[in-house]
PDB file of N, CA and C in Angstrom:
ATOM      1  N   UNK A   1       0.842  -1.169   0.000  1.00  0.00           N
ATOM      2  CA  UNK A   1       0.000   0.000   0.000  1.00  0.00           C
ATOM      3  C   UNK A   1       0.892   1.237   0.000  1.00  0.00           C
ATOM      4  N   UNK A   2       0.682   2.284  -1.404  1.00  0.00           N
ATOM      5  CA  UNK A   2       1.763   3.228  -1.532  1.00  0.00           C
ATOM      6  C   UNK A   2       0.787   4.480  -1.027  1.00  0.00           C
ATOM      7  N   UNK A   3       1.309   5.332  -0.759  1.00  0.00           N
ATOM      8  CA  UNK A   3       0.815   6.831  -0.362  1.00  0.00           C
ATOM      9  C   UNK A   3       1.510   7.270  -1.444  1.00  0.00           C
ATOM     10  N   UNK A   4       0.702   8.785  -2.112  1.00  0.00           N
ATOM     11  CA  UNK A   4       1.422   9.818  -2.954  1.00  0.00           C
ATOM     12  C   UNK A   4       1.320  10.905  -1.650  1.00  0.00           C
ATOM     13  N   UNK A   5       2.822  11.339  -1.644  1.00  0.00           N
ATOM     14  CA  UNK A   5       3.162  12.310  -0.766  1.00  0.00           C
ATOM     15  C   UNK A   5       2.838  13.905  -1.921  1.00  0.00           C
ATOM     16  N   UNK A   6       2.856  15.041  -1.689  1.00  0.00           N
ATOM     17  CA  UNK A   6       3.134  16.318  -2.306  1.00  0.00           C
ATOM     18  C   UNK A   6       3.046  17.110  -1.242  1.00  0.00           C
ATOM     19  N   UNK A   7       4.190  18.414  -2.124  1.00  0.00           N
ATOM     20  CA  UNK A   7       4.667  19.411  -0.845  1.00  0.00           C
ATOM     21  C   UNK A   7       3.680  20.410  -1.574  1.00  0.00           C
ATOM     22  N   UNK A   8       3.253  21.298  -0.590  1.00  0.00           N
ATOM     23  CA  UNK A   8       2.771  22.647  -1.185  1.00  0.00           C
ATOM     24  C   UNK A   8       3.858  23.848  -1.568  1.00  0.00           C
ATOM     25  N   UNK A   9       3.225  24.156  -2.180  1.00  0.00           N
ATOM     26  CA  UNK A   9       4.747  25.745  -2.461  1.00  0.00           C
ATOM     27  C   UNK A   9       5.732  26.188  -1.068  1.00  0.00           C
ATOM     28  N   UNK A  10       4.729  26.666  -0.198  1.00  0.00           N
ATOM     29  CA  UNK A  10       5.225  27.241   1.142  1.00  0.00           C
ATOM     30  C   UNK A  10       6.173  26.184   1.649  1.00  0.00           C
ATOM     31  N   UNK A  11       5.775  24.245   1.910  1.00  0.00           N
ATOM     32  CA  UNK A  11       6.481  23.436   2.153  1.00  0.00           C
ATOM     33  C   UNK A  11       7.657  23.483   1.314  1.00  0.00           C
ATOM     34  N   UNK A  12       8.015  23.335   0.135  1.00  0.00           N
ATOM     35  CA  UNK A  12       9.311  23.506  -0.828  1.00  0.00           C
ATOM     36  C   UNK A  12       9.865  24.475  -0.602  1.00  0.00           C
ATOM     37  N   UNK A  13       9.379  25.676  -0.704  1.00  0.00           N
ATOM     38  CA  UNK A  13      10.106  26.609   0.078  1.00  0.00           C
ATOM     39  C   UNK A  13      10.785  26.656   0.840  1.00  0.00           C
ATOM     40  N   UNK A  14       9.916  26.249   2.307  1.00  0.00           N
ATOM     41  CA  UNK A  14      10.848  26.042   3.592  1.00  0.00           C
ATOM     42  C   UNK A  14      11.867  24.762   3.849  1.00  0.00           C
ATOM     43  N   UNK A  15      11.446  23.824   2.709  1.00  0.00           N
ATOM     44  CA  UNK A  15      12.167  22.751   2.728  1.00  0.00           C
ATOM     45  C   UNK A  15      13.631  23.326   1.783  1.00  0.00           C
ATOM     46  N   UNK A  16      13.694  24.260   1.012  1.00  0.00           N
ATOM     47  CA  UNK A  16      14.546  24.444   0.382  1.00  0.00           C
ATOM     48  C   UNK A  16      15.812  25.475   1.462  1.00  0.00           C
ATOM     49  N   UNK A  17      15.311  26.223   2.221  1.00  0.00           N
ATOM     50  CA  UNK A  17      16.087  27.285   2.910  1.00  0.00           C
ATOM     51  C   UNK A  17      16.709  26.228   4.396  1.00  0.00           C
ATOM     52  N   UNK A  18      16.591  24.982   4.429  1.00  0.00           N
ATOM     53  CA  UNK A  18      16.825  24.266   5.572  1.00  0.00           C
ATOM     54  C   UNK A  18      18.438  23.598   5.127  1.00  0.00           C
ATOM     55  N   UNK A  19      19.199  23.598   6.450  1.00  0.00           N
ATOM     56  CA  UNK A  19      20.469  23.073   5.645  1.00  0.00           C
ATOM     57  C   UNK A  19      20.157  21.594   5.434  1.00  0.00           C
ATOM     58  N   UNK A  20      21.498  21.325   4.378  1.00  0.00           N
ATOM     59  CA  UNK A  20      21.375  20.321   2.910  1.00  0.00           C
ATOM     60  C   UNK A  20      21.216  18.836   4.371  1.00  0.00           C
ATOM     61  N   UNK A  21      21.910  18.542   5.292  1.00  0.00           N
ATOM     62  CA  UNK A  21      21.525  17.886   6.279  1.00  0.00           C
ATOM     63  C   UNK A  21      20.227  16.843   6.855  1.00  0.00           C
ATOM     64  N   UNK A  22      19.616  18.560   7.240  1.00  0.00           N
ATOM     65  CA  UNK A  22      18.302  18.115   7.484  1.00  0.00           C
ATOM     66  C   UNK A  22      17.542  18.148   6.448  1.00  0.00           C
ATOM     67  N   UNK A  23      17.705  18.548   5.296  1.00  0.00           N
ATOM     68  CA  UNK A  23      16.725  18.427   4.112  1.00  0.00           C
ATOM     69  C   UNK A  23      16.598  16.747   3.828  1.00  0.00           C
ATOM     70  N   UNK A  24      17.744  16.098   3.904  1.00  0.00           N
ATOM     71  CA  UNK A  24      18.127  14.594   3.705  1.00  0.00           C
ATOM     72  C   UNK A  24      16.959  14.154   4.870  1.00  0.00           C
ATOM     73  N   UNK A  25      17.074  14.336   5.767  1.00  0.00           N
ATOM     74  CA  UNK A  25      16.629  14.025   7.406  1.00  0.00           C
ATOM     75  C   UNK A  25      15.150  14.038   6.801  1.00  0.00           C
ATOM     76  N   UNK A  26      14.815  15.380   6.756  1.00  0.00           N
ATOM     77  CA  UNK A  26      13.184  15.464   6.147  1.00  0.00           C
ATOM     78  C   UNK A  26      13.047  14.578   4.815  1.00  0.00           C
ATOM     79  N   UNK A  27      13.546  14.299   4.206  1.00  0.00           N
ATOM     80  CA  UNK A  27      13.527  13.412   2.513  1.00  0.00           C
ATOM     81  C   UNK A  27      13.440  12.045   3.610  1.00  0.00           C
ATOM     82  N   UNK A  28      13.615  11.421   3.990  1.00  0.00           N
ATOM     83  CA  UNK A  28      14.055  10.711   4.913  1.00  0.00           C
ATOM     84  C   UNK A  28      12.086   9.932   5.165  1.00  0.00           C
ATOM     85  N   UNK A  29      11.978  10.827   6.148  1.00  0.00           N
ATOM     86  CA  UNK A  29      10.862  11.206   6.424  1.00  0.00           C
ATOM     87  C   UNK A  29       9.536  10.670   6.127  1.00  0.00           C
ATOM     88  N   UNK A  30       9.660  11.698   4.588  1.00  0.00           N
ATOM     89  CA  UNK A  30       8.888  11.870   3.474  1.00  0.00           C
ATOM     90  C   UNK A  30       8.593  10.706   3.073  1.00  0.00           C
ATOM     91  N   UNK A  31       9.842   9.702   2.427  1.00  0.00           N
ATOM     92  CA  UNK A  31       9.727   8.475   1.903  1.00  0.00           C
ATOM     93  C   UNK A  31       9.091   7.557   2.918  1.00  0.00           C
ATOM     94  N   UNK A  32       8.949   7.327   4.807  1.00  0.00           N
ATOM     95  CA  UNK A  32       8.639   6.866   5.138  1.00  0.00           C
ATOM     96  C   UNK A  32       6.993   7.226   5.366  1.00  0.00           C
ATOM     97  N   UNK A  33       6.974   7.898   4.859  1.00  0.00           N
ATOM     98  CA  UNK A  33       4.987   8.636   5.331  1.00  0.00           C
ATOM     99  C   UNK A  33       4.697   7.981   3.885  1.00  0.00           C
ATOM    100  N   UNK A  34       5.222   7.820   2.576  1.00  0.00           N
ATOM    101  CA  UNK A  34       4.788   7.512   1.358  1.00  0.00           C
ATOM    102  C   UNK A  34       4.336   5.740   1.857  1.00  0.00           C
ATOM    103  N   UNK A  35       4.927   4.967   2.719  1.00  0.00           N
ATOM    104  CA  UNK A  35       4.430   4.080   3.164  1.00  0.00           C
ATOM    105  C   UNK A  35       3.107   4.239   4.138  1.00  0.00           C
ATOM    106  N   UNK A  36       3.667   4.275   5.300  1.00  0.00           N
ATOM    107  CA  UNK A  36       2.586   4.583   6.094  1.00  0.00           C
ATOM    108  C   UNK A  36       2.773   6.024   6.782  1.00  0.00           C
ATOM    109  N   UNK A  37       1.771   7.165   6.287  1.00  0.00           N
ATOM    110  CA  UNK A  37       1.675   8.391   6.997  1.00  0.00           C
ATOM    111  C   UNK A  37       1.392   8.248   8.849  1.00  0.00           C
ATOM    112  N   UNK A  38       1.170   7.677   8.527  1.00  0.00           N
ATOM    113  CA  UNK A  38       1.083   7.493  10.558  1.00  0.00           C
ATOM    114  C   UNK A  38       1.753   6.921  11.703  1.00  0.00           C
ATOM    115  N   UNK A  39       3.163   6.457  10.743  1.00  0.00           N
ATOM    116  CA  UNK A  39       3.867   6.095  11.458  1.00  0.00           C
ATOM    117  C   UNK A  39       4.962   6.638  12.010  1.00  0.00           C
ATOM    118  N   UNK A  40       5.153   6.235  13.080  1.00  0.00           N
ATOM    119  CA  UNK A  40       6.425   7.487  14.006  1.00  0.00           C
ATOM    120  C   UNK A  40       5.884   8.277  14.760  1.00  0.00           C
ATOM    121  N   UNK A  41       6.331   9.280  15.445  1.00  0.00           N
ATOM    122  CA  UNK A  41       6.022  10.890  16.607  1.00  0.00           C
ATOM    123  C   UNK A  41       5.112  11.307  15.434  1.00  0.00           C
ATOM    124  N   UNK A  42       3.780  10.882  15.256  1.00  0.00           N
ATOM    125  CA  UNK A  42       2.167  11.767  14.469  1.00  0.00           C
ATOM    126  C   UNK A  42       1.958  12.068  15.646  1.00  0.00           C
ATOM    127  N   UNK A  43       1.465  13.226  15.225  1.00  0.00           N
ATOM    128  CA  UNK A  43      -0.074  13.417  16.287  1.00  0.00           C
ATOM    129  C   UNK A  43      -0.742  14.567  16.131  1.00  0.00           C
ATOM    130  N   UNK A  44      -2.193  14.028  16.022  1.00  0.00           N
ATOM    131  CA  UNK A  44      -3.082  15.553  15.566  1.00  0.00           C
ATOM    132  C   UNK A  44      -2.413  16.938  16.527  1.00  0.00           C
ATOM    133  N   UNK A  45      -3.149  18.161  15.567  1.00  0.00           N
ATOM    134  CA  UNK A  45      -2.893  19.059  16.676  1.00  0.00           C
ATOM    135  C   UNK A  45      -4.364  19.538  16.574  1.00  0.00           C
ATOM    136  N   UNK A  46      -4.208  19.824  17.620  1.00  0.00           N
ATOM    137  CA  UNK A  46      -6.001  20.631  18.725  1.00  0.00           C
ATOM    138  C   UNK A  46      -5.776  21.308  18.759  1.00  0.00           C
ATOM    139  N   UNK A  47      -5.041  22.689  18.407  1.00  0.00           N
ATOM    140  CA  UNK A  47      -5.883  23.907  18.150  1.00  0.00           C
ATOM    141  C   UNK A  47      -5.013  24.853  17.299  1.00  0.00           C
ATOM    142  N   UNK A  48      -5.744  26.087  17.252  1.00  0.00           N
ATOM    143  CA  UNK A  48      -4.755  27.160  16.733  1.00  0.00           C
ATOM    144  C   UNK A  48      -5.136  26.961  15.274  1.00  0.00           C
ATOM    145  N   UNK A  49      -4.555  28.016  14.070  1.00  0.00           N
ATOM    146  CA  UNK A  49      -4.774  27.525  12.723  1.00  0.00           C
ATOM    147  C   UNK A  49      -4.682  26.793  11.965  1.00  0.00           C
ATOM    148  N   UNK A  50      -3.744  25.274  12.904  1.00  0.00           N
ATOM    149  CA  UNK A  50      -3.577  24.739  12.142  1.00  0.00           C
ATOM    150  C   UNK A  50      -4.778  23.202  12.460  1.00  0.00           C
ATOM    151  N   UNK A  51      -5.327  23.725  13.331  1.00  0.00           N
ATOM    152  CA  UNK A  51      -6.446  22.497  13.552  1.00  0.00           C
ATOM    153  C   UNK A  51      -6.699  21.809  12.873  1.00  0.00           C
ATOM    154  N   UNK A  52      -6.520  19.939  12.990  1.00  0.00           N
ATOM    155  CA  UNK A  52      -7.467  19.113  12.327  1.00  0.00           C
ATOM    156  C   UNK A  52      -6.399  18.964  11.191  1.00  0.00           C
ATOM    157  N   UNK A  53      -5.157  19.224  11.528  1.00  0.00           N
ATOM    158  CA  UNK A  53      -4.088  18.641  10.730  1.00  0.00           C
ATOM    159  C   UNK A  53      -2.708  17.907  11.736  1.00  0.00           C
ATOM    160  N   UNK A  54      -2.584  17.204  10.786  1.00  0.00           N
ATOM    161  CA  UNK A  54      -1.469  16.417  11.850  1.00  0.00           C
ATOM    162  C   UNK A  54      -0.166  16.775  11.978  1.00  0.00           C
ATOM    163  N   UNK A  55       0.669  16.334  12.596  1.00  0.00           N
ATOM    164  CA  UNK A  55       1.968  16.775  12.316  1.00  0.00           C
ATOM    165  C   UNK A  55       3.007  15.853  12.975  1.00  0.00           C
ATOM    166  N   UNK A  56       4.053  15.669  12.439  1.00  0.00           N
ATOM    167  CA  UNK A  56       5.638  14.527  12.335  1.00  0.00           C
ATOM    168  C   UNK A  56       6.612  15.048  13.077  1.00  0.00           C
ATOM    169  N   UNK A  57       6.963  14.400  13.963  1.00  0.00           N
ATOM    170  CA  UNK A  57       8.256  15.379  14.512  1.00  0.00           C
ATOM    171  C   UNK A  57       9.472  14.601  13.746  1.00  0.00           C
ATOM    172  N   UNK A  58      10.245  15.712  13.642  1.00  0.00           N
ATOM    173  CA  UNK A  58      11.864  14.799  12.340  1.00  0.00           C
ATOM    174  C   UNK A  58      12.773  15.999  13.609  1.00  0.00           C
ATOM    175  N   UNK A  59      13.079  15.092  14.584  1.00  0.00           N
ATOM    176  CA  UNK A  59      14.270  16.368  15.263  1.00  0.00           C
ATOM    177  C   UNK A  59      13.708  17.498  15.423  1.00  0.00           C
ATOM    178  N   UNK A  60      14.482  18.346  15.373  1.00  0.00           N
ATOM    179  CA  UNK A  60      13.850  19.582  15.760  1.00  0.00           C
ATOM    180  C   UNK A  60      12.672  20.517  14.997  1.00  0.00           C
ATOM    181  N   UNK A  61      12.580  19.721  13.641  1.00  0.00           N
ATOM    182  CA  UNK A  61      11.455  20.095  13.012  1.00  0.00           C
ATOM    183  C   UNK A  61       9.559  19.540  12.728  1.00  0.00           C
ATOM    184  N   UNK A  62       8.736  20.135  12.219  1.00  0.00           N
ATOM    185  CA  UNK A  62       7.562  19.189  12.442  1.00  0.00           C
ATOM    186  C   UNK A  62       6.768  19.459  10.707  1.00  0.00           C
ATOM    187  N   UNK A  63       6.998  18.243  10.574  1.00  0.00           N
ATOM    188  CA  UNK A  63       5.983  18.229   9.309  1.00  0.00           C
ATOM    189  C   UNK A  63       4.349  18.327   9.328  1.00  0.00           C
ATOM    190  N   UNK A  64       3.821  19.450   9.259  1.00  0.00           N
ATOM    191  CA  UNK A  64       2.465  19.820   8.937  1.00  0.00           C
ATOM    192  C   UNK A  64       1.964  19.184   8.275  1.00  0.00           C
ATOM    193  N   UNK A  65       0.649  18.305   8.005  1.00  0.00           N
ATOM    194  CA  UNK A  65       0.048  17.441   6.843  1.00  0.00           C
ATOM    195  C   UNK A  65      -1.542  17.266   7.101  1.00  0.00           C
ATOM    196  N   UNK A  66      -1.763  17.059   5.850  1.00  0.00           N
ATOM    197  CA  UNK A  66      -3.101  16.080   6.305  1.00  0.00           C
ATOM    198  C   UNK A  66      -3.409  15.107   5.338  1.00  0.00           C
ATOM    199  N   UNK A  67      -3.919  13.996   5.382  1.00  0.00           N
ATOM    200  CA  UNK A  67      -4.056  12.635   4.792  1.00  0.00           C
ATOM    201  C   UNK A  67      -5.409  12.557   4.092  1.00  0.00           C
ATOM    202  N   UNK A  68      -5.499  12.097   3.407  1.00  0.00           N
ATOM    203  CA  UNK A  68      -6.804  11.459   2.075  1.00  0.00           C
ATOM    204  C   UNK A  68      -6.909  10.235   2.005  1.00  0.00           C
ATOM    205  N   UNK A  69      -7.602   9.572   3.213  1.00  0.00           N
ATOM    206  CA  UNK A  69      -7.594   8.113   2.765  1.00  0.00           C
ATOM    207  C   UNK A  69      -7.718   7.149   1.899  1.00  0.00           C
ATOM    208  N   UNK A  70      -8.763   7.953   1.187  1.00  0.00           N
ATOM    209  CA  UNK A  70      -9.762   7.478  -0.012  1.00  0.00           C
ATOM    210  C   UNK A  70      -8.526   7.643  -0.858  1.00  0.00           C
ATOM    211  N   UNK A  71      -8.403   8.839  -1.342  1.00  0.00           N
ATOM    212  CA  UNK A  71      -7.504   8.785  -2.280  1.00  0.00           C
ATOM    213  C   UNK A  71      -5.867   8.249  -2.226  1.00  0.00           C
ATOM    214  N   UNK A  72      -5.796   7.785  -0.898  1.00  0.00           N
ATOM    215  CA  UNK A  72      -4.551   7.237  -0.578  1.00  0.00           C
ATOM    216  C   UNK A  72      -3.147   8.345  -0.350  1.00  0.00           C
ATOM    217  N   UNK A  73      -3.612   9.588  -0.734  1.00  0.00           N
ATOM    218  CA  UNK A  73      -2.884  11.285  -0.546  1.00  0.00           C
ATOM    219  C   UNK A  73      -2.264  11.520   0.646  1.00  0.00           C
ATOM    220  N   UNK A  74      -1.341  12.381   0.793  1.00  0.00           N
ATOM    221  CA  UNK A  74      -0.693  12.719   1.665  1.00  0.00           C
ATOM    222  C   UNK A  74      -0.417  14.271   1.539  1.00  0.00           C
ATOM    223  N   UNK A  75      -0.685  15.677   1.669  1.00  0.00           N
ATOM    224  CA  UNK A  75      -0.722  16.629   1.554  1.00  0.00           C
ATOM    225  C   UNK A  75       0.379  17.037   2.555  1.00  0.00           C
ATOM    226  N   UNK A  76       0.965  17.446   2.530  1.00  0.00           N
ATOM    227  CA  UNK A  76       1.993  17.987   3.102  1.00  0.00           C
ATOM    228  C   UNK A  76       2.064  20.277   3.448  1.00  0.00           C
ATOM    229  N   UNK A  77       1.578  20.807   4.147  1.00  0.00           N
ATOM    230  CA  UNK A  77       1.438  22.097   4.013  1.00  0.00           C
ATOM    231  C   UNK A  77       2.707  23.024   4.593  1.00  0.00           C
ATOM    232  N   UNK A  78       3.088  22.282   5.404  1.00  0.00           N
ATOM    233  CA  UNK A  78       4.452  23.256   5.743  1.00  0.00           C
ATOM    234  C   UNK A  78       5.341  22.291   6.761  1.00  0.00           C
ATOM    235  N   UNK A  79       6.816  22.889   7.022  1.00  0.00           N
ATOM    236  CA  UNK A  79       7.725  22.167   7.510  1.00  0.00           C
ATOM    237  C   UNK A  79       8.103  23.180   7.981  1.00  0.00           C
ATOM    238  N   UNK A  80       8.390  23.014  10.048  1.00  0.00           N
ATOM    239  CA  UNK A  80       8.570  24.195  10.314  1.00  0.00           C
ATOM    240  C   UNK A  80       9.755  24.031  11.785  1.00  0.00           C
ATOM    241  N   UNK A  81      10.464  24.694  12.346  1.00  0.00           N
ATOM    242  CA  UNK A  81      11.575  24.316  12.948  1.00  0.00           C
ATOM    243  C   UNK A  81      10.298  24.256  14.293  1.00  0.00           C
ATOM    244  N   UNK A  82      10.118  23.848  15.412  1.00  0.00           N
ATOM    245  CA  UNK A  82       9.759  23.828  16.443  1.00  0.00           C
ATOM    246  C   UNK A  82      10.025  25.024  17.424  1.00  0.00           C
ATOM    247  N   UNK A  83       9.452  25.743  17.600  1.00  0.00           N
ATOM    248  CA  UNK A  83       9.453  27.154  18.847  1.00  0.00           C
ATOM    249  C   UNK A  83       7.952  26.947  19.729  1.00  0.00           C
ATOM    250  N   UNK A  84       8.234  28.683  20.121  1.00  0.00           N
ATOM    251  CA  UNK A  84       6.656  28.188  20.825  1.00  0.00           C
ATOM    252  C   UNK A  84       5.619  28.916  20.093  1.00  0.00           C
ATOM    253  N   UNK A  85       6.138  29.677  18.652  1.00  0.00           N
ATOM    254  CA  UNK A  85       4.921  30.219  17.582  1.00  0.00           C
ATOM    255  C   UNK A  85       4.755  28.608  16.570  1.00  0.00           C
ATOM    256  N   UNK A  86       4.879  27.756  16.776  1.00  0.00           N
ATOM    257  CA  UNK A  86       4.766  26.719  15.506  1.00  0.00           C
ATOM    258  C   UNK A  86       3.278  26.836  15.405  1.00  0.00           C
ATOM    259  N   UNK A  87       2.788  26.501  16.551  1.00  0.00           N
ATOM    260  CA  UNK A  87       1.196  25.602  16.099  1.00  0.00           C
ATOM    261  C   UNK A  87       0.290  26.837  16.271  1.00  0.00           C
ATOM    262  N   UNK A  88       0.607  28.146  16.732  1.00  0.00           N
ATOM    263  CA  UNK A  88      -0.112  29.216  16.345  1.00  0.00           C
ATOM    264  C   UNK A  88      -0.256  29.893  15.265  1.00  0.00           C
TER     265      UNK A  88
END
C-alpha cells in the first residue's frame, strides 16, 4: 500500500532554505509517510490555525500534513523548525 506524498509551495520553500543535512533528514521522512503516513512521533494538533491537521516530529522540526484516505494522498502544508509560535 503506496501513499502519494506532495509538498505545497510554502512546504518547498521552507524545505529548500533548511540546511542540505536536514533536508536529507526530512527526505528521509517523506519516503517513510509515502508508506505509512502514521507512522512514528504523528499526532493531531487541537488547536490554533492549524487544527485538524497532523503533524511529524523529524528532530527539531515538524511536518504539517493532512491525509486522504480514499484517495490514498498525503498533503503535506508546511515544515517548520519547532518554537513556541509553531502551532499558532
Amino acid at each position: 500500500m503506496s501513499w502519494a506524498c506532495s509538498l505545497s509551495r510554502v512546504a518547498a520553500k521552507q524545505l529548500r532554505g533548511l540546511p542540505r543535512d536536514r533536508q536529507a533528514q526530512i527526505a528521509r521522512a517523506v519516503e517513510e509517510m509515502e508508506k505509512d503516513p502514521t507512522l512514528g512521533d504523528v499526532r493531531p494538533i487541537k488547536s490554533g490555525k492549524l487544527r485538524g491537521a497532523l503533524r511529524k516530529r523529524v528532530g527539531p522540526y515538524r511536518i504539517i500534513y493532512s491525509v486522504d484516505p480514499k484517495a490514498q494522498r498525503v498533503d503535506i502544508a508546511a515544515i517548520l523548525a519547532r518554537d513556541g509560535a509553531t502551532y499558532r
